[in-house]
Protein backbone atom coordinates (compact mmCIF):
# COMPACT_ATOMS: atom_id res chain seq x y z
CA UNK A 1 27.50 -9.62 -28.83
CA UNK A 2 28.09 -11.61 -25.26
CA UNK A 3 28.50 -8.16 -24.35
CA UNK A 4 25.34 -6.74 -25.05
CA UNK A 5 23.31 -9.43 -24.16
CA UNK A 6 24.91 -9.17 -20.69
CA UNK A 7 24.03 -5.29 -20.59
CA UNK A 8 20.50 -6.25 -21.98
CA UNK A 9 19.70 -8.99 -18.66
CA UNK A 10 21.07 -6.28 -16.18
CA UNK A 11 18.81 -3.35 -17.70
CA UNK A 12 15.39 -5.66 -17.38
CA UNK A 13 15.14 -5.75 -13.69
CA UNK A 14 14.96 -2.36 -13.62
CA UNK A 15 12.25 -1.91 -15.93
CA UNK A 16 9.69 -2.03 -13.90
CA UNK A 17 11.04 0.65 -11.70
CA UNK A 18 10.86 2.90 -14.58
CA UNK A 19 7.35 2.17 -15.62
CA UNK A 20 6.13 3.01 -12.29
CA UNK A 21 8.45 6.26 -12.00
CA UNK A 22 6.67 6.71 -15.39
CA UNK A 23 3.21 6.68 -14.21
CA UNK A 24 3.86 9.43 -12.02
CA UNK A 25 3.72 11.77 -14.73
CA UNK A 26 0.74 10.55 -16.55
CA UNK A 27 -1.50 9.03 -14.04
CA UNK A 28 -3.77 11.99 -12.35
CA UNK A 29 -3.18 12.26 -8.76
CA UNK A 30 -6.28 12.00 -6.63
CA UNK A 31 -4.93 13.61 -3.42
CA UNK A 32 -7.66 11.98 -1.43
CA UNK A 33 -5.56 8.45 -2.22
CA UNK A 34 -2.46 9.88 -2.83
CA UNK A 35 -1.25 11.84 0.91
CA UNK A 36 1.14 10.69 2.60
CA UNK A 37 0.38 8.75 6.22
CA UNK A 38 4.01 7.15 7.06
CA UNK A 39 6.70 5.12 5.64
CA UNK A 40 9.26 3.24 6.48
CA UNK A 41 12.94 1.26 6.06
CA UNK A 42 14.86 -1.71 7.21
CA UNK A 43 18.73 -0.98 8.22
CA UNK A 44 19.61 -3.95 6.03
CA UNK A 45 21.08 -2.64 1.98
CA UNK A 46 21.18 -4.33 -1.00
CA UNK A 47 23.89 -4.60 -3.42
CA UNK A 48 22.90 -3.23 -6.95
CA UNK A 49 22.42 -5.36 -9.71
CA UNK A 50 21.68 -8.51 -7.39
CA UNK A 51 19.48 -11.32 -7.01
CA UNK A 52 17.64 -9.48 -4.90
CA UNK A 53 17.15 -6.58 -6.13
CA UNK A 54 15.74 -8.54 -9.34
CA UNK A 55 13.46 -10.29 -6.80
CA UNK A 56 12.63 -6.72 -5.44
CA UNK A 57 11.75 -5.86 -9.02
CA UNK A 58 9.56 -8.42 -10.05
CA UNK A 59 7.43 -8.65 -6.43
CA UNK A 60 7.12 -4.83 -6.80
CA UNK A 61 5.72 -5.06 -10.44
CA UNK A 62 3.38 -8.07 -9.35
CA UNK A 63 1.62 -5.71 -6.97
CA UNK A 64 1.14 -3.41 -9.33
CA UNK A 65 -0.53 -6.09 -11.77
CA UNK A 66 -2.46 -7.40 -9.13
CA UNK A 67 -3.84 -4.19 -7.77
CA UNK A 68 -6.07 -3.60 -10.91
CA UNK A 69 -8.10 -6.92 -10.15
CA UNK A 70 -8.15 -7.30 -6.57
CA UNK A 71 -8.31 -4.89 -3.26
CA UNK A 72 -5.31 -7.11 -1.36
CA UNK A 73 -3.11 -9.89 -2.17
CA UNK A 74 0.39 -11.18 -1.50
CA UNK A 75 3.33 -12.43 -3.16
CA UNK A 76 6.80 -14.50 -2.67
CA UNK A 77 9.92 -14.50 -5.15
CA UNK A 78 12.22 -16.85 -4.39
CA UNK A 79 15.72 -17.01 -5.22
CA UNK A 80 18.95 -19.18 -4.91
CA UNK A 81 19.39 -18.86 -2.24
CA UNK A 82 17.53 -17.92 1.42
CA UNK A 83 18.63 -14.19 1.13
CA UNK A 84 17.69 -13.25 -2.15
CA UNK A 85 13.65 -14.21 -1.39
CA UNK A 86 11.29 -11.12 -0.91
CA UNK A 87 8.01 -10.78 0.63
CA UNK A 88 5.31 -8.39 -0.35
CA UNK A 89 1.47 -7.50 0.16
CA UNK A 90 -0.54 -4.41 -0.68
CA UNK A 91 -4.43 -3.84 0.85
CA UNK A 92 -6.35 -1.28 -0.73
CA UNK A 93 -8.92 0.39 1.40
CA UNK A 94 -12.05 -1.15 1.46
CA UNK A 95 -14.66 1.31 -0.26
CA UNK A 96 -12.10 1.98 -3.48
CA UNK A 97 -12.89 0.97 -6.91
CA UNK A 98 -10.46 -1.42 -8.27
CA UNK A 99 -9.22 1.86 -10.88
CA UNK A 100 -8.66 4.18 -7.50
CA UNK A 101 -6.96 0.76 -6.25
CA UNK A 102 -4.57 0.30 -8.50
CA UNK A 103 -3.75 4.20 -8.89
CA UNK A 104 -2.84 4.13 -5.21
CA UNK A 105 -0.78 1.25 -5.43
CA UNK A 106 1.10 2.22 -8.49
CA UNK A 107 2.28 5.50 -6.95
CA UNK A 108 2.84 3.99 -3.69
CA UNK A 109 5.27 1.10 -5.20
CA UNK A 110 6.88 4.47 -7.67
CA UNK A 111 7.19 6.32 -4.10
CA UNK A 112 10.14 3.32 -2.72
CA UNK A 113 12.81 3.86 -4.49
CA UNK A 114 13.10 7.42 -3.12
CA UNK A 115 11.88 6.80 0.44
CA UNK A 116 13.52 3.58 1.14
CA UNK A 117 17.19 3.72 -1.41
CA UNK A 118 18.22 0.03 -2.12
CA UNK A 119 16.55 -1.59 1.56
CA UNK A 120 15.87 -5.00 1.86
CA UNK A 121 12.41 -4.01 3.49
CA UNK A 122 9.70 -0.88 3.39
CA UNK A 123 6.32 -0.11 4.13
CA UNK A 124 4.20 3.22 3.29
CA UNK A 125 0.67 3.81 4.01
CA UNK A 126 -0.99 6.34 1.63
CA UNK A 127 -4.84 7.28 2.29
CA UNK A 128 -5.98 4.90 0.03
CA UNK A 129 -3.50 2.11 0.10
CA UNK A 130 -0.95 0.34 1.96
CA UNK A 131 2.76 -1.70 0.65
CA UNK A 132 4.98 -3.63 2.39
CA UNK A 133 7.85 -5.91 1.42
CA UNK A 134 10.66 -7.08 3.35
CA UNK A 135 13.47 -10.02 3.05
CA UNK A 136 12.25 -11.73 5.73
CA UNK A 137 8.21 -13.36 6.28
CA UNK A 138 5.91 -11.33 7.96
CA UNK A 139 2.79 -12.33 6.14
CA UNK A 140 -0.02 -13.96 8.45
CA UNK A 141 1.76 -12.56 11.18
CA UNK A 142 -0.18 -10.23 13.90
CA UNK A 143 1.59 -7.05 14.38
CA UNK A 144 0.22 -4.22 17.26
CA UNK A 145 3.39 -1.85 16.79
CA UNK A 146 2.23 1.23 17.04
CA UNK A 147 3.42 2.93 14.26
CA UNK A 148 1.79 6.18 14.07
CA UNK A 149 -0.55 8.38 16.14
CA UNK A 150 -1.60 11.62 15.40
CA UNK A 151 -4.98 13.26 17.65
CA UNK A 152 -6.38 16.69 16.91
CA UNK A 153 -7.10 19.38 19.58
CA UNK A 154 -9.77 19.14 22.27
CA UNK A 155 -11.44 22.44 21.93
CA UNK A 156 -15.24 22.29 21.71
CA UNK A 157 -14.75 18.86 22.10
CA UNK A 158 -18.05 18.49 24.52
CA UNK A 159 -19.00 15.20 26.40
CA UNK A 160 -21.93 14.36 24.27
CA UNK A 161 -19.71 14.56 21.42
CA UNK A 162 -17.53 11.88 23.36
CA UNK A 163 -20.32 9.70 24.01
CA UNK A 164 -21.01 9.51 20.27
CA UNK A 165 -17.23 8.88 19.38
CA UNK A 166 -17.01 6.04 21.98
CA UNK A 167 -20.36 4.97 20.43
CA UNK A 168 -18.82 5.03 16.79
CA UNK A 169 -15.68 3.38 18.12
CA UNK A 170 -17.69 0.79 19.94
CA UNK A 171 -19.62 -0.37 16.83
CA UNK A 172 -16.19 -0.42 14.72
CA UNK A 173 -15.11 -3.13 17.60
CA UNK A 174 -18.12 -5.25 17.84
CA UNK A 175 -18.27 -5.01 13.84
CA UNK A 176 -17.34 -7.85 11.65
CA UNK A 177 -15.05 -8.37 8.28
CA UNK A 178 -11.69 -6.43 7.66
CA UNK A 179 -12.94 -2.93 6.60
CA UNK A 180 -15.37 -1.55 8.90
CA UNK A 181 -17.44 2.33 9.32
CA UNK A 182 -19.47 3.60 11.31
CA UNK A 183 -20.86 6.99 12.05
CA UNK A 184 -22.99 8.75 14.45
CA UNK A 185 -24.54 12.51 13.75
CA UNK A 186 -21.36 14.62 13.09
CA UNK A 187 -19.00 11.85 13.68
CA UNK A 188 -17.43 9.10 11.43
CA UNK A 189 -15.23 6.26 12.19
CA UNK A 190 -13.12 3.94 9.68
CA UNK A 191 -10.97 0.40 10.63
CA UNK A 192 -9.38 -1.61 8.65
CA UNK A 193 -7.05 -4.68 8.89
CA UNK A 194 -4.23 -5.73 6.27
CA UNK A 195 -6.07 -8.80 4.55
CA UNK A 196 -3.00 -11.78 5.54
CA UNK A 197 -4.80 -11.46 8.96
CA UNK A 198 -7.53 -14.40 10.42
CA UNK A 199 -10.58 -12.78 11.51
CA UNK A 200 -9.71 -13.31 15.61
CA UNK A 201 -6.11 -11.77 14.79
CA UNK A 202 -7.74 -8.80 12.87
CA UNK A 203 -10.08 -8.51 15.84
CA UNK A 204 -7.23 -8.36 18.23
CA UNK A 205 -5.68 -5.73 16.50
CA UNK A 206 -8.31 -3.64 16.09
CA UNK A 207 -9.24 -3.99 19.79
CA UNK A 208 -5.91 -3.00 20.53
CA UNK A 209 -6.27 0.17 17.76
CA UNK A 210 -9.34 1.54 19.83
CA UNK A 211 -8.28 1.40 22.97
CA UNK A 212 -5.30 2.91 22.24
CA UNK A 213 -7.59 5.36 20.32
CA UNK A 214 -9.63 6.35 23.32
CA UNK A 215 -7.03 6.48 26.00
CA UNK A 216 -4.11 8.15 24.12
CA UNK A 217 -6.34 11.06 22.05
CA UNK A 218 -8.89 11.24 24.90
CA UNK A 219 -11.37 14.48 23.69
CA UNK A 220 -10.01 15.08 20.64
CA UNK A 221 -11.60 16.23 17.49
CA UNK A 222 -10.55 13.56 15.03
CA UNK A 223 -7.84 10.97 16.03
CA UNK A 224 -5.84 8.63 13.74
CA UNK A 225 -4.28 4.52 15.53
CA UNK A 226 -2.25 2.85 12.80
CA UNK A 227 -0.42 -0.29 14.05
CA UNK A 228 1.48 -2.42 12.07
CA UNK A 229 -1.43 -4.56 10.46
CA UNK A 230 -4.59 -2.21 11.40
CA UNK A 231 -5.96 0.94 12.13
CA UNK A 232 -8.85 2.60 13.50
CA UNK A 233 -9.42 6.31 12.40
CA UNK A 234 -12.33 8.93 13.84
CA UNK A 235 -13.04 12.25 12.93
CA UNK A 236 -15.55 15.16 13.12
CA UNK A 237 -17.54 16.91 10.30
CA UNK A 238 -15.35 19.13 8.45
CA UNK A 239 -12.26 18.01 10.72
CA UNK A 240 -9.21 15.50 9.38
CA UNK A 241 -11.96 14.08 6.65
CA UNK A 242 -10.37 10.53 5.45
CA UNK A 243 -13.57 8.81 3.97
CA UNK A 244 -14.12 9.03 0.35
CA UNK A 245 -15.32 12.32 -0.43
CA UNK A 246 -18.23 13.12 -2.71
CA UNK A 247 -16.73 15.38 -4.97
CA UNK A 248 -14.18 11.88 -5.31
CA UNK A 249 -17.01 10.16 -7.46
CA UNK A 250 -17.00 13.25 -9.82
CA UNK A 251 -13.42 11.96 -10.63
CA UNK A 252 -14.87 8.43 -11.57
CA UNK A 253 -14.55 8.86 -15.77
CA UNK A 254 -10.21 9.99 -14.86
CA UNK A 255 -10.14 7.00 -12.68
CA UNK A 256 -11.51 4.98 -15.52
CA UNK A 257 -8.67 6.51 -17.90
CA UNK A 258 -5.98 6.13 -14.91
CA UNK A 259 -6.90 2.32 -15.12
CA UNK A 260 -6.76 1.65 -18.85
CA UNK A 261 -2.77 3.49 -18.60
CA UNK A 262 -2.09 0.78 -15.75
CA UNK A 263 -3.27 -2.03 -18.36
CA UNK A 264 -1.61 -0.48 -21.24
CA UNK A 265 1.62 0.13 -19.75
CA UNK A 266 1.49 -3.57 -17.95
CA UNK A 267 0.60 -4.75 -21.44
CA UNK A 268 3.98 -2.76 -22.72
CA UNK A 269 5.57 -4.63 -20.17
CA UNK A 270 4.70 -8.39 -21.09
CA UNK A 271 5.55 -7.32 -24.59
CA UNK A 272 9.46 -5.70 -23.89
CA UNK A 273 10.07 -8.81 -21.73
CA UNK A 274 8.91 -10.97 -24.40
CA UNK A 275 11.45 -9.02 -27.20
CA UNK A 276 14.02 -8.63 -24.72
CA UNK A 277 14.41 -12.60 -23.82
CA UNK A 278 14.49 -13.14 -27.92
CA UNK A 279 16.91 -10.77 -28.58
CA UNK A 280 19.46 -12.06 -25.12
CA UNK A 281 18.71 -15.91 -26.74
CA UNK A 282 19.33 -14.57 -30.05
CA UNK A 283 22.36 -12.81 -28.99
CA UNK A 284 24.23 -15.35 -26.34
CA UNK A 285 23.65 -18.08 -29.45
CA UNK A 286 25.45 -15.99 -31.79
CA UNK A 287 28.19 -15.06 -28.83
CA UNK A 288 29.12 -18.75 -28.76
């Protein structure tokens, strides 16, 4: 029965995996939330069936939890030792509902273990959302890595329509909290910081953002800064939308539904942990 028991501890860290790879095929995807921005992976692999990828596990599933009562928060696991602790945030953007919150989330935690294969760190930015967790502390800490960049053609691009972006871009600066819009006629403007950010670092960064913004995608039609712990995003009517659409709010009753799944299945959880530590007690007493 020592046997068992044994299989039984190495099979729970990976439930949580499974319950988001789960959710994939019955939460509905909102595409608006759901498309892809950019991802990424440390060098650094972990062994399977480690301390750390138990850590992994349990940060990953804590996100999850967390996302369907609050727009950003953080975590730590700590192990054993130094190498086995993991670091992780998520930050929602700022005009979801906590249901479209914690859709995003879910599907961008599900997304890791095919875009970032046993690494000790990752980070993906979906439309809606953004997750990060690494081996090593990064939370608090300012980062103005550019990341990615992406600016749409020029064409009809006139210079009252640049006045007006600068305008939108300007008020996004000068504006305060984390998540910040702004719009002006035909054009509409979005920033955001990740929420482990002071207000003067957040500022910095999203200084940074818009400059980089101006300079870099000059006349463009829509153009999209994401550094490492901000962004600033513009765009014209009908070109590169990334706001919240209105036909979005039509979608409000699945959203609803998407959100009662989360809680059932991280009710499931609690309850399979729960039988799962009575049956590995039960069995390692009777394996003695």
């Amino acid at each position: 029965m020592a046997t068992t028991a044994t299989k039984l501890r190495r099979f729970l860290p990976l439930f949580p995996i499974f319950l988001c790879l789960f959710s994939l095929f019955i939460i509905p995807s909102h595409s608006s939330l759901d498309s892809f921005i950019y991802g990424g992976c440390s060098q650094i692999k972990y062994t399977p069936d480690s301390p750390y990828e138990s850590n992994l596990n349990s940060l990953l599933t804590s996100l999850v939890n967390s996302a369907t009562y609050a727009a950003y928060n953080k975590y730590s696991v700590t192990g054993s030792s130094p190498q086995d602790v993991v670091y992780g945030l998520y930050q929602c953007r700022g005009d979801l509902s906590m249901p479209d919150c914690a859709t995003c989330v879910t599907r961008a935690v599900s997304q890791f273990g095919g875009l970032c294969p046993q690494t000790c760190g990752g980070a993906l930015q979906l439309q809606g959302c953004f997750v990060k967790y690494d081996n090593s502390s990064f939370i608090g800490q300012e980062d103005k890595t550019v990341v990615m960049k992406k600016c749409g053609p020029s064409n009809g691009f006139d210079t009252d329509a640049m006045n007006r972006r600068d305008a939108v871009l300007g008020s996004l600066g000068s504006a305060g909290g984390l998540y910040r819009v702004g719009g002006a006629q035909d054009i509409q403007g979005v920033a955001q910081c990740v929420g482990d950010l002071s207000m003067g670092q957040c500022q910095d960064c999203l200084s940074e953002a818009i400059k980089r913004l101006k300079t870099e995608c000059g006349g463009a039609v829509f153009g999209d800064m994401f550094l490492g712990k901000c962004y600033a995003r513009y765009s014209t009517s009908g070109d590169h939308a990334f706001a919240a659409r209105s036909d979005h709010g039509s979608s409000h009753s699945d959203s609803e539904k998407t959100f009662a799944i989360i809680i059932g299945l991280l009710a499931g959880v609690a309850l399979i942990i729960i039988l799962a530590t009575f049956m590995r007690r039960t069995f390692g007493e009777n394996g003695k």
